[in-house]
C-alpha atoms as a PDB file:
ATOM      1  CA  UNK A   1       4.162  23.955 -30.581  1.00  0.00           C
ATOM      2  CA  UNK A   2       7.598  22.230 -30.137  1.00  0.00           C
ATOM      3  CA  UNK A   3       8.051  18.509 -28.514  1.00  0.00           C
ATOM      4  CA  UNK A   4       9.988  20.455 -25.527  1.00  0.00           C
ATOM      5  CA  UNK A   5       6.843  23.394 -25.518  1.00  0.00           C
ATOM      6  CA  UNK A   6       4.878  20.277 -25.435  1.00  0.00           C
ATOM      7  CA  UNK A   7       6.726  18.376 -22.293  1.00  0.00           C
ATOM      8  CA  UNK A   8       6.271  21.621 -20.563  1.00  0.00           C
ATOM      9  CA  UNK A   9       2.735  22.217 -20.930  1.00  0.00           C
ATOM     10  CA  UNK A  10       2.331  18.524 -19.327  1.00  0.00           C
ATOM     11  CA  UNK A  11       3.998  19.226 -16.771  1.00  0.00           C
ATOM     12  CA  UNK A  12       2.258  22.316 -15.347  1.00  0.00           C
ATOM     13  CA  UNK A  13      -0.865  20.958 -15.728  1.00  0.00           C
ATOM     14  CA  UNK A  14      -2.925  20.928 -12.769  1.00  0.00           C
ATOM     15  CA  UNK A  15      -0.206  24.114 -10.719  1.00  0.00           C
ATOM     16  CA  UNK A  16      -3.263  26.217 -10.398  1.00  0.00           C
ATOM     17  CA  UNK A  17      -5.276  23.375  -8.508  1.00  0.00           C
ATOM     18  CA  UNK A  18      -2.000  22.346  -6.617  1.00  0.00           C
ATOM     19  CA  UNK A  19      -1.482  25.805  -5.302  1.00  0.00           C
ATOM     20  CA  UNK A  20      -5.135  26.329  -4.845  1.00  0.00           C
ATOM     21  CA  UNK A  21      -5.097  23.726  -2.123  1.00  0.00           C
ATOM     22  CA  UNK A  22      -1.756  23.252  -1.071  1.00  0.00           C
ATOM     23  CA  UNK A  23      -3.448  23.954   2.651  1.00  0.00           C
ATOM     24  CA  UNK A  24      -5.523  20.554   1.823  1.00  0.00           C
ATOM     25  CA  UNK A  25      -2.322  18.640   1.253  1.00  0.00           C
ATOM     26  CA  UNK A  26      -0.577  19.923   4.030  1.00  0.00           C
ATOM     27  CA  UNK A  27      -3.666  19.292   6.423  1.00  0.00           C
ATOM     28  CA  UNK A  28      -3.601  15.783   5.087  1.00  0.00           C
ATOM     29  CA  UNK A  29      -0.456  14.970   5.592  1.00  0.00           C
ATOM     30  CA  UNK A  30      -0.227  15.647   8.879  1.00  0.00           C
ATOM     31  CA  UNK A  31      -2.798  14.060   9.705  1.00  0.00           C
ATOM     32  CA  UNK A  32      -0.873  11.022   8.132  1.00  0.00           C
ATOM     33  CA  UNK A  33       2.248  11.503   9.953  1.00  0.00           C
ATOM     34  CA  UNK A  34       0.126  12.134  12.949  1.00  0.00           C
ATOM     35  CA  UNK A  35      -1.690   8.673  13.022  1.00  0.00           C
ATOM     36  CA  UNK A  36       1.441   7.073  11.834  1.00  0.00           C
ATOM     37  CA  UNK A  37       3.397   7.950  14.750  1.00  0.00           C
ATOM     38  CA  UNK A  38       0.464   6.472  16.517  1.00  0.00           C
ATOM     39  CA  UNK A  39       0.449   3.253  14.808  1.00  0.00           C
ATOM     40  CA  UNK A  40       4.300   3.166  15.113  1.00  0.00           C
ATOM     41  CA  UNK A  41       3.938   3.610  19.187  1.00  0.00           C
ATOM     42  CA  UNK A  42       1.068   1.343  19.391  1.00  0.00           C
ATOM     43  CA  UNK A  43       1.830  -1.585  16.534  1.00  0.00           C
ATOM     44  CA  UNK A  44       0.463  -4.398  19.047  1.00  0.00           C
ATOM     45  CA  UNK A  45      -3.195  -2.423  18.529  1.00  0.00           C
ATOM     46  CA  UNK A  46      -2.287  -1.352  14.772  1.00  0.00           C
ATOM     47  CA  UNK A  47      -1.862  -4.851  14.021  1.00  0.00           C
ATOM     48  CA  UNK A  48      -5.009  -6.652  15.211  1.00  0.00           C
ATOM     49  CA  UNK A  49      -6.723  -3.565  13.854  1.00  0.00           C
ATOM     50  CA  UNK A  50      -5.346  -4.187  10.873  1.00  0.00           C
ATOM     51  CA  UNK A  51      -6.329  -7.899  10.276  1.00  0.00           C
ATOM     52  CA  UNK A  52      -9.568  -7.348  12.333  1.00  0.00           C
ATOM     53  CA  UNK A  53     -10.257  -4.122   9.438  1.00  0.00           C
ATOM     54  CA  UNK A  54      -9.200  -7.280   6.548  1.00  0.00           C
ATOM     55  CA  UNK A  55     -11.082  -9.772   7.541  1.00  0.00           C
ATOM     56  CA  UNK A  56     -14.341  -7.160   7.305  1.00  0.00           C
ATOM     57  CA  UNK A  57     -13.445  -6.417   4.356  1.00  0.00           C
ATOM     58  CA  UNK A  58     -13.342  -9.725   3.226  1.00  0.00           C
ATOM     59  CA  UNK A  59     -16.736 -10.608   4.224  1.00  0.00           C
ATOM     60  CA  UNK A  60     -18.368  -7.838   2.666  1.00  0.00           C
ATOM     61  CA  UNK A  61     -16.292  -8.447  -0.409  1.00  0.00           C
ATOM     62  CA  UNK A  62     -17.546 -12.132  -0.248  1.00  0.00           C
ATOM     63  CA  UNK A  63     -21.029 -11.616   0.463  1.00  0.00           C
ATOM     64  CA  UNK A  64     -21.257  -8.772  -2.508  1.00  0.00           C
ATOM     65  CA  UNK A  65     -19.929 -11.572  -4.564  1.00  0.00           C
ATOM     66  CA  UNK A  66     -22.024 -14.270  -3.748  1.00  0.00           C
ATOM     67  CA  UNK A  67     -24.915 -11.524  -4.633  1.00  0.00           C
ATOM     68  CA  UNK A  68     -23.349 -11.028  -7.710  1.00  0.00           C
ATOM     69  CA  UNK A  69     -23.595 -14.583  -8.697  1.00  0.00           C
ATOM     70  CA  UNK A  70     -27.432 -15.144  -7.769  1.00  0.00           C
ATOM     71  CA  UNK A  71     -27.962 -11.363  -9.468  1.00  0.00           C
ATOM     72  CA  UNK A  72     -26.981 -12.608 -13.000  1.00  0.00           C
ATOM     73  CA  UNK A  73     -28.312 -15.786 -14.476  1.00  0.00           C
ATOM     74  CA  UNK A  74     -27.735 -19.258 -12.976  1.00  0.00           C
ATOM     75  CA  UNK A  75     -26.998 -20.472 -16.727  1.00  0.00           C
ATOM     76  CA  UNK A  76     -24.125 -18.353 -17.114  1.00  0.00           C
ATOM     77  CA  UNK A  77     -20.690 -20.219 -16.819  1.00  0.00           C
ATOM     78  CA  UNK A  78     -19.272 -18.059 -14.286  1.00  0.00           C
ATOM     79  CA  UNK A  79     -21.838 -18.755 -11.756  1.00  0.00           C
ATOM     80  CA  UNK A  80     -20.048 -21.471  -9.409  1.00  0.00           C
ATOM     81  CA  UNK A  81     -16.793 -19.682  -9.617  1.00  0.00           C
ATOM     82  CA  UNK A  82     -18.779 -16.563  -8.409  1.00  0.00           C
ATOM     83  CA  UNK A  83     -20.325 -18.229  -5.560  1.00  0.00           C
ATOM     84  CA  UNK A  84     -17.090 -20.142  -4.280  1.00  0.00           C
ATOM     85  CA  UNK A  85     -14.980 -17.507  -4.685  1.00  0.00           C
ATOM     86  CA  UNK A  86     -17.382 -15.269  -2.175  1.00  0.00           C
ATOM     87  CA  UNK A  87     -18.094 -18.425  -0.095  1.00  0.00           C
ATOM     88  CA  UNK A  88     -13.901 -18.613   0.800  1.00  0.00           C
ATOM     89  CA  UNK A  89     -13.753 -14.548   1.105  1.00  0.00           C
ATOM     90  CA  UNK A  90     -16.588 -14.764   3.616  1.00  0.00           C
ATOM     91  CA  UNK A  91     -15.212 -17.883   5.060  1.00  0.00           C
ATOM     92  CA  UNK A  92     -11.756 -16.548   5.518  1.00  0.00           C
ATOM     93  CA  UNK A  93     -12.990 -13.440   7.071  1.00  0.00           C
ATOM     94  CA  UNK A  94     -14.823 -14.734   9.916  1.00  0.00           C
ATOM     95  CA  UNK A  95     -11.701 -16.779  10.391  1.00  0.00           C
ATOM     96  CA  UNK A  96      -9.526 -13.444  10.188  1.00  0.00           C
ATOM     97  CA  UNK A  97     -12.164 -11.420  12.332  1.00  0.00           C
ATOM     98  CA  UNK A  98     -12.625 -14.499  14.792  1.00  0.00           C
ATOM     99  CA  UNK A  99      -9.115 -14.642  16.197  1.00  0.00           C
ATOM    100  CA  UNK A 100      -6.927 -11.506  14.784  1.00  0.00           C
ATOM    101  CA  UNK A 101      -4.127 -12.481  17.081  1.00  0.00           C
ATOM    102  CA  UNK A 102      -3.752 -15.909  15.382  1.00  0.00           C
ATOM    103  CA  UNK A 103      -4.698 -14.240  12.195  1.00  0.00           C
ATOM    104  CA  UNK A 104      -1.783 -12.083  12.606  1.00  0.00           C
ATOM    105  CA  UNK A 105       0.888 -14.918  13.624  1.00  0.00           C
ATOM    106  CA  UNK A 106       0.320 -16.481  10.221  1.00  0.00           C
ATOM    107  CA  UNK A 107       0.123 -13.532   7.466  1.00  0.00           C
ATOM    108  CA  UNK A 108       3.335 -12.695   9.769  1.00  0.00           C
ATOM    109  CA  UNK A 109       4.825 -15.635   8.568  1.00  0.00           C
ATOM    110  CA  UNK A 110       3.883 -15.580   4.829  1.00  0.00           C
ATOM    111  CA  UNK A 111       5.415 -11.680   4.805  1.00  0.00           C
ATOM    112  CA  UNK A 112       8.477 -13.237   6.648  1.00  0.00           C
ATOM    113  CA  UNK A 113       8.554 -15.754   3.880  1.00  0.00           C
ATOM    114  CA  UNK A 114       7.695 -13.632   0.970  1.00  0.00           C
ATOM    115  CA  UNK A 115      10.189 -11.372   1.742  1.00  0.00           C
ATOM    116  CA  UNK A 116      13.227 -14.110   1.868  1.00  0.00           C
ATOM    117  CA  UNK A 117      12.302 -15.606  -0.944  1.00  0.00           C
ATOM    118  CA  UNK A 118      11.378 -12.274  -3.196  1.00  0.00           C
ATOM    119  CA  UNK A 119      14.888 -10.889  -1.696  1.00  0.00           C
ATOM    120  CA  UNK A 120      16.568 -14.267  -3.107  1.00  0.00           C
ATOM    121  CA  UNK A 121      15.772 -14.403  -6.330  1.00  0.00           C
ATOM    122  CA  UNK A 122      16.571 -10.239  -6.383  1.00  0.00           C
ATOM    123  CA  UNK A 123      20.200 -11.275  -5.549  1.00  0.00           C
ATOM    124  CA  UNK A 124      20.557 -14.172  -7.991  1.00  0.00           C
ATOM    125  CA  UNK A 125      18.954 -11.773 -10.761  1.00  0.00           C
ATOM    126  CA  UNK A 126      21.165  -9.198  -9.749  1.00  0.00           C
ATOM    127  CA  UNK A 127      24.278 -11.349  -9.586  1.00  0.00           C
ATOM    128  CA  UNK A 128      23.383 -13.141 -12.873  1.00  0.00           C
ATOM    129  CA  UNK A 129      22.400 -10.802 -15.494  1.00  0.00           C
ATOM    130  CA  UNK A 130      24.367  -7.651 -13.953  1.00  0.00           C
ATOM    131  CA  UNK A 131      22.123  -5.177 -16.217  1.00  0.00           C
ATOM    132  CA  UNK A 132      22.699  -1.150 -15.671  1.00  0.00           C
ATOM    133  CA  UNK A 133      22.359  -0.129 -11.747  1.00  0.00           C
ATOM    134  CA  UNK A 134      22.276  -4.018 -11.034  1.00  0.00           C
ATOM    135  CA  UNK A 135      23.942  -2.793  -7.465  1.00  0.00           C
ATOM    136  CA  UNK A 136      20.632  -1.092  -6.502  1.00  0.00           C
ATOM    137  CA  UNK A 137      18.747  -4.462  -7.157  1.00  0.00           C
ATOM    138  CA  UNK A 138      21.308  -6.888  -5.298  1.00  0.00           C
ATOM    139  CA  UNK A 139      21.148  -4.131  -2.459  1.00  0.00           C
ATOM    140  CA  UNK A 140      16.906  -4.087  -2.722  1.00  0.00           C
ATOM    141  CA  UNK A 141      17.283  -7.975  -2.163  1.00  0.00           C
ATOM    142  CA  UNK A 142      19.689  -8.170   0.563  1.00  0.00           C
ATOM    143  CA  UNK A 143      17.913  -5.911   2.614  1.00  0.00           C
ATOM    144  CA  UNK A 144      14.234  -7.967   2.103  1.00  0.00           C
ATOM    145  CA  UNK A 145      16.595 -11.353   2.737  1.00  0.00           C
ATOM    146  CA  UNK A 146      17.805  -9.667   6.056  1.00  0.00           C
ATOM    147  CA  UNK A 147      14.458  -8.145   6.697  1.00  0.00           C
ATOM    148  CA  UNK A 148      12.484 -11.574   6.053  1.00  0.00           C
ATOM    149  CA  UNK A 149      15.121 -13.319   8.273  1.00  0.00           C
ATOM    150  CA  UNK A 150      14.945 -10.819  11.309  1.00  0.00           C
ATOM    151  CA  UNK A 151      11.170 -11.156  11.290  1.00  0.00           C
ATOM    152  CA  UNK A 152      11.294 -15.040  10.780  1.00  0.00           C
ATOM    153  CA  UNK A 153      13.727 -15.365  13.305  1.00  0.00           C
ATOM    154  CA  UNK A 154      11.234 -13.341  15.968  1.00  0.00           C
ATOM    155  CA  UNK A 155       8.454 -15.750  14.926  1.00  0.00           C
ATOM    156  CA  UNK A 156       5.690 -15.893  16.909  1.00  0.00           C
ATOM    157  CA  UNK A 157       6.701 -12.634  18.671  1.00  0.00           C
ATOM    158  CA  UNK A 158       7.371 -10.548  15.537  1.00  0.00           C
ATOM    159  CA  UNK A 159       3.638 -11.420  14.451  1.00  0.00           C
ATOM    160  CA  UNK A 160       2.110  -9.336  17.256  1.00  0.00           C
ATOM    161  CA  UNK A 161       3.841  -6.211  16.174  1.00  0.00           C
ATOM    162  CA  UNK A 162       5.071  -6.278  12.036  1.00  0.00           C
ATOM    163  CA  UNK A 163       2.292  -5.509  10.272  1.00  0.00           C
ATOM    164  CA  UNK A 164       0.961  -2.504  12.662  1.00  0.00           C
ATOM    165  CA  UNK A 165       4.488  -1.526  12.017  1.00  0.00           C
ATOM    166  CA  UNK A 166       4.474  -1.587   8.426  1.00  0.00           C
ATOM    167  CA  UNK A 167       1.055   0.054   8.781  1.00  0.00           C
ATOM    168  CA  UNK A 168       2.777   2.856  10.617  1.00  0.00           C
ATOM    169  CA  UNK A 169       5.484   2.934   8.225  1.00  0.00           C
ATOM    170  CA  UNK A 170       3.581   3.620   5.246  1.00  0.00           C
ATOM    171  CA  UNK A 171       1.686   6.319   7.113  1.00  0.00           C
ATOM    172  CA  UNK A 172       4.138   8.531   8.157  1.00  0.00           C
ATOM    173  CA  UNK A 173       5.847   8.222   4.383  1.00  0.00           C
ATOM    174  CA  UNK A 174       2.484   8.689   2.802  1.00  0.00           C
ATOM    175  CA  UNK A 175       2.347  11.932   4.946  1.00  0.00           C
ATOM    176  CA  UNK A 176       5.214  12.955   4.559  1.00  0.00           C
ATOM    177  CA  UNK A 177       5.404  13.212   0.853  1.00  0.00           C
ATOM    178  CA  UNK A 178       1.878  15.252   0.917  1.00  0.00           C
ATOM    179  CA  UNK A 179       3.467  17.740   3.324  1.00  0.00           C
ATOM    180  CA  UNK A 180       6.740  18.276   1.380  1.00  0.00           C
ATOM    181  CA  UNK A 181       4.208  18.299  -1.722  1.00  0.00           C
ATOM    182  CA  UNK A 182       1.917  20.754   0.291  1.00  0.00           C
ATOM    183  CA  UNK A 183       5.011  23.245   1.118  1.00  0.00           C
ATOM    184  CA  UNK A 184       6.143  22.682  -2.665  1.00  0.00           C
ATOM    185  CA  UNK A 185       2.911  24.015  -3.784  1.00  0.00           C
ATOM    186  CA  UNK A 186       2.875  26.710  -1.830  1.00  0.00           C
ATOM    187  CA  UNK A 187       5.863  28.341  -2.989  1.00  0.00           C
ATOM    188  CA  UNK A 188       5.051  27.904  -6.894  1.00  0.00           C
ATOM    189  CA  UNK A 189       4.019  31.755  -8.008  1.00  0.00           C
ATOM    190  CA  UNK A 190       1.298  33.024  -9.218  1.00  0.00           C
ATOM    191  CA  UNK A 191       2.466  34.149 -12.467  1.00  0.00           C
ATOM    192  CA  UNK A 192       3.747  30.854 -13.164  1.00  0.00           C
ATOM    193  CA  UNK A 193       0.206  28.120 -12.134  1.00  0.00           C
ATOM    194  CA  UNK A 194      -1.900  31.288 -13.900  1.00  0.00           C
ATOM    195  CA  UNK A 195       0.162  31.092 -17.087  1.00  0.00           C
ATOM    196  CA  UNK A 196      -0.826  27.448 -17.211  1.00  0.00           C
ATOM    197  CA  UNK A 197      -2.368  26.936 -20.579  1.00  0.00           C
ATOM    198  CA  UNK A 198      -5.918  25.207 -19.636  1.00  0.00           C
ATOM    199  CA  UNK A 199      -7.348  22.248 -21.624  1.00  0.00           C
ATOM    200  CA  UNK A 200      -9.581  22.708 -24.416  1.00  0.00           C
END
């Protein structure tokens, strides 16, 4: 079998399942853009869900952890870092879970932040090293600069409604790729997904 035969073969793996169940991904991904157009409409509710939904997740994360630790042997060296580390996750959960709305103000604040300074050092790589398609980078960090900025600049407002927003965002794209993949799938023919050489 050639290298190119080869490529092929990987590629078409798996076009009998995909058009199979291309109703599944379809389903799915309206679902998706469905509850994504919900979040977007409602991003006040999205976003306390959201850190409320964290902070559980936290807790149970911590308390599994802190488990963990007693589970294995007090002797072994990794028994205090076990423990603290589900001590804080509990810890910061309740605090999370306790007051979402403040909860919310603050990891606001670090996205606002994250995003100036991860767009700033974008541009300065982009300006300084000018590698292949360095446009596309300086572009990727001007827009998380400006996007940092606006939400900074909305501070403590924008921290009632950015990350249900987000939330929403990533939704409706998650959604809408499994549709577009779901109506891709359902045109592949038969002929083609059935000559699909199986695995051994």
């Amino acid at each position: 079998m050639s290298a190119g035969t080869g490529l092929a073969g990987l590629h078409l793996v798996g076009l009998q399942e995909l058009r199979k169940n291309w109703g599944w991904f379809l389903a799915l991904g309206i679902i998706l853009v469905v509850l994504g157009m919900i979040a977007l409409g409602a991003s006040v509710a999205m976003t306390l869900a959201g850190v409320f939904f964290f902070g559980w997740l936290l807790i149970v994360g911590g308390v599994l952890e802190a488990v963990h630790a007693f589970w294995r042997e007090k002797g072994w060296g990794g028994f205090f870092i076990d423990l603290l580390t589900g001590i804080l996750y509990v810890v910061v959960g309740f605090l999370l879970v306790a007051n979402p709305a403040a909860s919310a103000l603050a990891l606001t604040l670090l996205i606002a932040f994250f995003l100036m300074f991860g767009g700033l050092f974008r541009i300065v790589v982009a300006v300084a090293v000018r590698f292949h398609n360095w446009v596309w980078l300086l572009l990727h960090g001007v827009v998380n600069l400006l996007l940092g900025l606006l939400i900074w600049r909305q501070w403590p407002l924008s921290g009632l409604w950015v990350i249900g927003l987000f939330i929403g965002i990533d939704l409706l794209f998650n959604g809408w790729s499994l549709v577009m993949l779901g109506l891709a799938a359902r045109k592949i023919p038969a002929d083609t997904a059935a000559a699909v050489p199986q695995p051994a």
